[in-house]
N, C-alpha and C. Protein backbone atom coordinates (compact mmCIF):
# COMPACT_ATOMS: atom_id res chain seq x y z
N UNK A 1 -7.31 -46.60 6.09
CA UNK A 1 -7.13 -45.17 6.35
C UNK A 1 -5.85 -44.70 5.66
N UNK A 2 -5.87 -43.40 5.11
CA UNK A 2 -5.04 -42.97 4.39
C UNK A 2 -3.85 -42.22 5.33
N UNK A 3 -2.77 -42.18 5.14
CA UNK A 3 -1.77 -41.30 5.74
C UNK A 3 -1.58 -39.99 5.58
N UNK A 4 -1.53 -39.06 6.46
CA UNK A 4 -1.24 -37.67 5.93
C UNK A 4 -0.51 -37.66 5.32
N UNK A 5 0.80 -38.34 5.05
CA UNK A 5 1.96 -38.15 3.77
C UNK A 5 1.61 -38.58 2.37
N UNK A 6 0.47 -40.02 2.36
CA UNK A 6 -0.28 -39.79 1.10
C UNK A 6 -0.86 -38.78 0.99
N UNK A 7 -1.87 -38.57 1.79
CA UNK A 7 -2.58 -37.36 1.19
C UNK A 7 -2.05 -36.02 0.61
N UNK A 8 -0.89 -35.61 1.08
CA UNK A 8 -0.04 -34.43 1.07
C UNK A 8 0.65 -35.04 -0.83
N UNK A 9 1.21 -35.93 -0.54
CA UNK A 9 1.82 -36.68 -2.05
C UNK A 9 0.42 -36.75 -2.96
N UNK A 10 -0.71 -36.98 -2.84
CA UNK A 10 -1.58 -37.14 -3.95
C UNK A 10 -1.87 -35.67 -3.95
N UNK A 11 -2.24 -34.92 -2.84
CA UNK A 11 -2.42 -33.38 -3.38
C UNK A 11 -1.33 -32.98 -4.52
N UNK A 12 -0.24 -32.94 -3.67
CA UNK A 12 0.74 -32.24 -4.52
C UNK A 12 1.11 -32.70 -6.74
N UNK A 13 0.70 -34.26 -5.81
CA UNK A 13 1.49 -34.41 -7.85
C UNK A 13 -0.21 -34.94 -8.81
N UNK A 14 -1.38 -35.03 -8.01
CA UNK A 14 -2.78 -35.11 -9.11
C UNK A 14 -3.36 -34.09 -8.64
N UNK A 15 -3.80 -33.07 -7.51
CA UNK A 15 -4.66 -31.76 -7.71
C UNK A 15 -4.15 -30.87 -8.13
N UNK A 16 -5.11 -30.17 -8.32
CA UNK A 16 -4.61 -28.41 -9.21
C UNK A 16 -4.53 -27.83 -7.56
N UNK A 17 -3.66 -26.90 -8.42
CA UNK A 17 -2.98 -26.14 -7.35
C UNK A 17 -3.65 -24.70 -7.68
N UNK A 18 -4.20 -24.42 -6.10
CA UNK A 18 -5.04 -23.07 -5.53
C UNK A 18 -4.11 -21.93 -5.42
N UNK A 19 -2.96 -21.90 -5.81
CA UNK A 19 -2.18 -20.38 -5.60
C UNK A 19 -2.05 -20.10 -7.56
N UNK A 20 -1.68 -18.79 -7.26
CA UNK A 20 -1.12 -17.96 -8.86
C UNK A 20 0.40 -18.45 -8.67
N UNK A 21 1.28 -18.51 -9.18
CA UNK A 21 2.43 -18.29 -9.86
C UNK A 21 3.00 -16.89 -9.39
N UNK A 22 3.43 -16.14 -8.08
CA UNK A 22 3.59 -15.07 -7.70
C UNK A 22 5.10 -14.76 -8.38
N UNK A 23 5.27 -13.75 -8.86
CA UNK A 23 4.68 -12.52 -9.82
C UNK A 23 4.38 -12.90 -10.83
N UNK A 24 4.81 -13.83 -11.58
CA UNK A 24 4.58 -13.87 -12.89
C UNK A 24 3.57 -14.10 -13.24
N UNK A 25 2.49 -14.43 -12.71
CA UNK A 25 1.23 -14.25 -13.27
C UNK A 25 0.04 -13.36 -12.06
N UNK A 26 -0.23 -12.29 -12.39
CA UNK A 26 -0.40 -11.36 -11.50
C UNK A 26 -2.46 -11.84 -11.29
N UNK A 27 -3.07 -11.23 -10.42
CA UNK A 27 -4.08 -11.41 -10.38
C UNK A 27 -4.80 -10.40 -10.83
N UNK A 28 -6.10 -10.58 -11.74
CA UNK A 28 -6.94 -9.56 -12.00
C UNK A 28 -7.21 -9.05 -11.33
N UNK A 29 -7.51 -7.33 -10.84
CA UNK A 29 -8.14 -6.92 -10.06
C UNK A 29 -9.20 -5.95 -10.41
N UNK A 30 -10.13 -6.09 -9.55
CA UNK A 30 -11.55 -5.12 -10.37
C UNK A 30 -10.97 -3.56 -9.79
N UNK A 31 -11.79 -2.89 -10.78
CA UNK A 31 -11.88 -1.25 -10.82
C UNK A 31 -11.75 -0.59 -9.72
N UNK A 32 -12.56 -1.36 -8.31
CA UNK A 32 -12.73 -0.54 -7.26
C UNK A 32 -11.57 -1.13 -6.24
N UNK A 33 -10.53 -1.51 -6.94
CA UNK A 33 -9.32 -1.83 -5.96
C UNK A 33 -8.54 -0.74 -5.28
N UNK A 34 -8.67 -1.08 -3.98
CA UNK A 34 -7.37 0.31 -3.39
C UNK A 34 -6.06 -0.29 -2.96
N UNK A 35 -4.77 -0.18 -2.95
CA UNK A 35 -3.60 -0.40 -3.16
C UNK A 35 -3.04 0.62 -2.45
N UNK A 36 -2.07 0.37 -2.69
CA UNK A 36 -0.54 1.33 -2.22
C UNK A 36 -0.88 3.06 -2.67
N UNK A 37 -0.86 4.00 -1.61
CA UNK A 37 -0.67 4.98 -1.79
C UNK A 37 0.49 5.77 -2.70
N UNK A 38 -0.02 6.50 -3.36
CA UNK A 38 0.92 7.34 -4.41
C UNK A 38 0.92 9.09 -4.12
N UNK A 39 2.35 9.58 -4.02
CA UNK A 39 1.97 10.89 -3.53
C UNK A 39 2.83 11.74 -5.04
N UNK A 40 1.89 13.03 -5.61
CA UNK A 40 2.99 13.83 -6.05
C UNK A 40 3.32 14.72 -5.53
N UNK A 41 4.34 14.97 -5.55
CA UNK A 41 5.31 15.97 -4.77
C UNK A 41 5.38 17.32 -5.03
N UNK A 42 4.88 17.05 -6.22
CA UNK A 42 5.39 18.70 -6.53
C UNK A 42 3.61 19.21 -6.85
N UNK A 43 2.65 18.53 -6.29
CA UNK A 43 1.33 19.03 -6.79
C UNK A 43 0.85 19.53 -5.18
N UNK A 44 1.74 18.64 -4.09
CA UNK A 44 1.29 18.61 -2.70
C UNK A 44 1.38 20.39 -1.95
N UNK A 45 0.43 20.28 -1.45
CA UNK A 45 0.12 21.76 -1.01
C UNK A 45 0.66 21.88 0.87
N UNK A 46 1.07 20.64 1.20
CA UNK A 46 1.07 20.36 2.67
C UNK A 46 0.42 21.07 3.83
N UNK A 47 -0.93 20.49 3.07
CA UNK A 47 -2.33 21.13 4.09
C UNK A 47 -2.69 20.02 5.76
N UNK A 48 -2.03 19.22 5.32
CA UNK A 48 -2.29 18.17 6.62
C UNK A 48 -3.69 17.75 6.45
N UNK A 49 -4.58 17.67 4.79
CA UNK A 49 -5.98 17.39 5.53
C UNK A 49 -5.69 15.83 5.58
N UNK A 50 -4.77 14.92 5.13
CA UNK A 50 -4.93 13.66 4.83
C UNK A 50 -4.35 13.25 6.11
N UNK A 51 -3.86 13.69 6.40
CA UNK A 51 -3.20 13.10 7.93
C UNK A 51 -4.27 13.45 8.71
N UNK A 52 -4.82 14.26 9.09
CA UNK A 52 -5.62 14.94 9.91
C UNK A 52 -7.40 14.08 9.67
N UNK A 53 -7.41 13.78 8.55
CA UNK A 53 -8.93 13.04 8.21
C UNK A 53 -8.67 10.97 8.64
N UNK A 54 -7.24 11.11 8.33
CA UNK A 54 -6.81 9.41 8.57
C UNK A 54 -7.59 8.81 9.97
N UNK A 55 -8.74 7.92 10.01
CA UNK A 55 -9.23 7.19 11.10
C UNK A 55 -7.98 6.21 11.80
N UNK A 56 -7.05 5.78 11.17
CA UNK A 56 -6.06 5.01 11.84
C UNK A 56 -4.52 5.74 12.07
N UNK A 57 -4.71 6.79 11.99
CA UNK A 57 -3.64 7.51 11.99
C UNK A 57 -2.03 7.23 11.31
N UNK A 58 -2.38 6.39 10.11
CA UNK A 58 -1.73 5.68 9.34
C UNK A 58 -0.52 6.99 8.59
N UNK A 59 -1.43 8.41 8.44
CA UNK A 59 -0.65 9.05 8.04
C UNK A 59 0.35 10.22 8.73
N UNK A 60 1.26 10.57 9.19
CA UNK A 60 1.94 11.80 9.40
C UNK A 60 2.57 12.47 8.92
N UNK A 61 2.82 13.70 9.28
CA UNK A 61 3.22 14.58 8.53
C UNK A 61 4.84 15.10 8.73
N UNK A 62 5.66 14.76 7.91
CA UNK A 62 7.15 14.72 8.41
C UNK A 62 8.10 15.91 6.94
N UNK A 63 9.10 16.76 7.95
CA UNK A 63 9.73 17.55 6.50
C UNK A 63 10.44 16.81 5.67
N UNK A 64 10.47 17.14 4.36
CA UNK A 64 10.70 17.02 3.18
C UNK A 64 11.90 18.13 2.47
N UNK A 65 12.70 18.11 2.72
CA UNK A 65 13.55 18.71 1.75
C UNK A 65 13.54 18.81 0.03
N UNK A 66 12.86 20.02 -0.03
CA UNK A 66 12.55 20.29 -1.85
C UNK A 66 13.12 21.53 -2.41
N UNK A 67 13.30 21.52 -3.81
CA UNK A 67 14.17 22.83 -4.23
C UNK A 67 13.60 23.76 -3.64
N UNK A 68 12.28 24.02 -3.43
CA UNK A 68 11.57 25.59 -2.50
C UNK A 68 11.55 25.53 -1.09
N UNK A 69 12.97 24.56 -0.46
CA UNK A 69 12.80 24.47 0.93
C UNK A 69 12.24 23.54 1.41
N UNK A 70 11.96 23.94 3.19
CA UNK A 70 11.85 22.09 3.97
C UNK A 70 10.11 22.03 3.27
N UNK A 71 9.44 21.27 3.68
CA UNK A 71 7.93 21.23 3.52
C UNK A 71 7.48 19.92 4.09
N UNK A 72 6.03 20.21 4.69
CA UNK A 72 5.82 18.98 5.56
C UNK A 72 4.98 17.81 4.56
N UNK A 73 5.36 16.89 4.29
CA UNK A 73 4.42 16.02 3.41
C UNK A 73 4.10 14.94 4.20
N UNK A 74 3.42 14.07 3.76
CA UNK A 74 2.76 12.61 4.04
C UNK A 74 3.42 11.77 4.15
N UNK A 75 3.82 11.13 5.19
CA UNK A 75 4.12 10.11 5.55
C UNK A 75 3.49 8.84 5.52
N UNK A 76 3.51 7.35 5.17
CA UNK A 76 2.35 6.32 5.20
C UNK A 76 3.06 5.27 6.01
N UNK A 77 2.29 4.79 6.75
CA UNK A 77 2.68 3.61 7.35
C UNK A 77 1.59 2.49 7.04
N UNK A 78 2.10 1.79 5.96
CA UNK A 78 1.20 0.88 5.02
C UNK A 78 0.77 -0.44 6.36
N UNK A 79 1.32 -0.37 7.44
CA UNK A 79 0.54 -1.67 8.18
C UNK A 79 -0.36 -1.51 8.67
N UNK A 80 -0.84 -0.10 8.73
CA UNK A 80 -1.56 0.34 9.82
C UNK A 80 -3.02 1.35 9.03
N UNK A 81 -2.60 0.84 7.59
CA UNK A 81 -3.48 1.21 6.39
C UNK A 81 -4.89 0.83 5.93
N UNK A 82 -6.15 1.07 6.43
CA UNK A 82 -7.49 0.29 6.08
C UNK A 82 -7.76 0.85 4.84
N UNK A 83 -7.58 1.27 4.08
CA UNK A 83 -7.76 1.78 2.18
C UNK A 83 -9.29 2.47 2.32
N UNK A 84 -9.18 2.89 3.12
CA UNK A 84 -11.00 3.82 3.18
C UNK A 84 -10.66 4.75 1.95
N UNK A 85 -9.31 5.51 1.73
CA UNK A 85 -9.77 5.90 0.87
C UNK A 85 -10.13 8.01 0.86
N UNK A 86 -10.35 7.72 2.52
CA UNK A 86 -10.39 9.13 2.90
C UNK A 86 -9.34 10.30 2.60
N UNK A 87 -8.47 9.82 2.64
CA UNK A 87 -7.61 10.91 2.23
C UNK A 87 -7.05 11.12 0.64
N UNK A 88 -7.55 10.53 0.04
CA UNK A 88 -7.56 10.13 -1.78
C UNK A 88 -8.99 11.60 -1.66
N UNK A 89 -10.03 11.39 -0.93
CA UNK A 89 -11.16 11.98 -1.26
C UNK A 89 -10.73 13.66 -0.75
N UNK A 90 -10.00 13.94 0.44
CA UNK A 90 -10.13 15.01 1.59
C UNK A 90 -8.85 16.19 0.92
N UNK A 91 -8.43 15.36 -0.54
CA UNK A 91 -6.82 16.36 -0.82
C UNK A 91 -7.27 17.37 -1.87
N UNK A 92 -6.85 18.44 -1.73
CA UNK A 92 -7.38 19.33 -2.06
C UNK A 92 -7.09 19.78 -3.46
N UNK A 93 -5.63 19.23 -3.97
CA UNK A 93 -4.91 18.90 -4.82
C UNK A 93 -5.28 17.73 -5.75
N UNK A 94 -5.91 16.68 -5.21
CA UNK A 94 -5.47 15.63 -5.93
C UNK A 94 -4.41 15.32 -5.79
N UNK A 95 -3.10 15.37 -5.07
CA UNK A 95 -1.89 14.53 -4.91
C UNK A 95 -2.07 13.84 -4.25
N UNK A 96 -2.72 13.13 -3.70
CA UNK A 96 -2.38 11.64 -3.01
C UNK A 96 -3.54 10.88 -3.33
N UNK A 97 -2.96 9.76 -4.41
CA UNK A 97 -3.58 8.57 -4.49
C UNK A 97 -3.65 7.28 -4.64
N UNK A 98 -4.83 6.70 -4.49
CA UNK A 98 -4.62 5.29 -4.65
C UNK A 98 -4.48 4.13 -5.23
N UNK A 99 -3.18 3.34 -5.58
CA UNK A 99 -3.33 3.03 -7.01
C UNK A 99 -3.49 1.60 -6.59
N UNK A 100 -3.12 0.67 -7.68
CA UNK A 100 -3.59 -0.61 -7.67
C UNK A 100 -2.28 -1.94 -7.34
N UNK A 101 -1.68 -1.37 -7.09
CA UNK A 101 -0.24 -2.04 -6.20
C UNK A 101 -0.25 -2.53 -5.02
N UNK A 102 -0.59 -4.00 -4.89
CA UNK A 102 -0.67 -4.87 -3.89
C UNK A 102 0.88 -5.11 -3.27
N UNK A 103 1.96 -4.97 -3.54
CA UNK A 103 3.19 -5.89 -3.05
C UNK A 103 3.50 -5.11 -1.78
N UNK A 104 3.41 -5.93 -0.77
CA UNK A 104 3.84 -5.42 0.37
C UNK A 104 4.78 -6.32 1.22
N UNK A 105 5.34 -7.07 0.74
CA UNK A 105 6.17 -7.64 1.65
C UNK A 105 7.46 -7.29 2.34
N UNK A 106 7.24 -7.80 3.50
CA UNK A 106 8.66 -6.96 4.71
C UNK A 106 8.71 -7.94 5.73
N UNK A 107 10.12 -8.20 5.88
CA UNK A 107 10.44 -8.96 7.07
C UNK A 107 10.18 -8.08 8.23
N UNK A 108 10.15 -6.85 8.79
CA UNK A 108 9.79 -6.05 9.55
C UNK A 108 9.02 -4.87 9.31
N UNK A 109 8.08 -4.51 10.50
CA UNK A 109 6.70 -3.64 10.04
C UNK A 109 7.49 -2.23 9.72
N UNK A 110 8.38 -2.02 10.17
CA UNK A 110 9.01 -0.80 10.11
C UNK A 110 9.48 -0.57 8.76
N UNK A 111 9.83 -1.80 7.41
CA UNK A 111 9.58 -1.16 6.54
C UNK A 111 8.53 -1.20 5.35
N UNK A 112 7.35 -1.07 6.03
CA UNK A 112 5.95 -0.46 5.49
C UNK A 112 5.71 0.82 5.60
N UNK A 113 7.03 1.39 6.54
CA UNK A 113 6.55 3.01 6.70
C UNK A 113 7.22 3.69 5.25
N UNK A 114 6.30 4.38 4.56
CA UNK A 114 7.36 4.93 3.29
C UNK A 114 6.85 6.06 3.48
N UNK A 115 8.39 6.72 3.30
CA UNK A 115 8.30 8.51 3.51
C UNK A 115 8.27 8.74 2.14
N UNK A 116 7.61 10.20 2.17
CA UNK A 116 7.17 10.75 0.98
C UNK A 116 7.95 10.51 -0.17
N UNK A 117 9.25 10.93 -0.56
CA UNK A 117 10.18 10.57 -1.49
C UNK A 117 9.39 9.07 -2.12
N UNK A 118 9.59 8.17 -1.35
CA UNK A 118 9.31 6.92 -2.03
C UNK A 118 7.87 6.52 -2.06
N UNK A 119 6.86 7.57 -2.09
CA UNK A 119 5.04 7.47 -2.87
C UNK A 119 5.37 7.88 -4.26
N UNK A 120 6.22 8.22 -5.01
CA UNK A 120 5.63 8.39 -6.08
C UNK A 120 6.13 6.50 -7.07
């Protein structure tokens, strides 16, 4: 019978190894990938339909200080994000969408919340 420390030692220095090389070698992703929300700012009409259509209530609507004054924009709280996609479809503008940016890492959920400033 083999030892788990062989086995762990023959994995490691004769099998191929099942991960990418994170970042430096990025993974293909097909066409219909949804990712990290992207907002423009200056296209946003702050209609509330994307907050208001959100099934997980992922989005709110918080002021924004812009040269034409306060304005309420989109808020995302990326943990709480299922990529349906609905509010990419529900904007009336076209300012908020979904691009192909997987990196989400955070030692705490609190910073997955990104206020508008930091979607574009």
């Amino acid at each position: 019978m083999i030892s788990p420390l062989a086995k762990t030692l023959k994995a490691a220095l004769l099998e191929k190894r099942y991960t990418t090389e994170f970042p430096e070698h990025r993974e293909s992703l097909p066409d219909s990938y949804r990712g990290r929300l992207r907002l423009d700012m200056d296209t946003c009409i702050n209609c509330s339909a994307c907050a208001i259509i959100c099934p997980n209530n992922t989005i709110t609507m918080v002021k924004v200080l812009t040269d034409k004054g306060d304005k309420l924009m989109p808020q995302v709280g990326h943990e709480r994000c299922l990529f349906c996609a609905l509010c990419e479809e529900v904007c009336p503008p076209k300012c908020l969408t979904l691009t192909k940016s997987y990196d989400y890492e955070a030692y705490d959920k609190r910073d997955l919340v990104t206020r508008p400033e930091e979607l574009e």
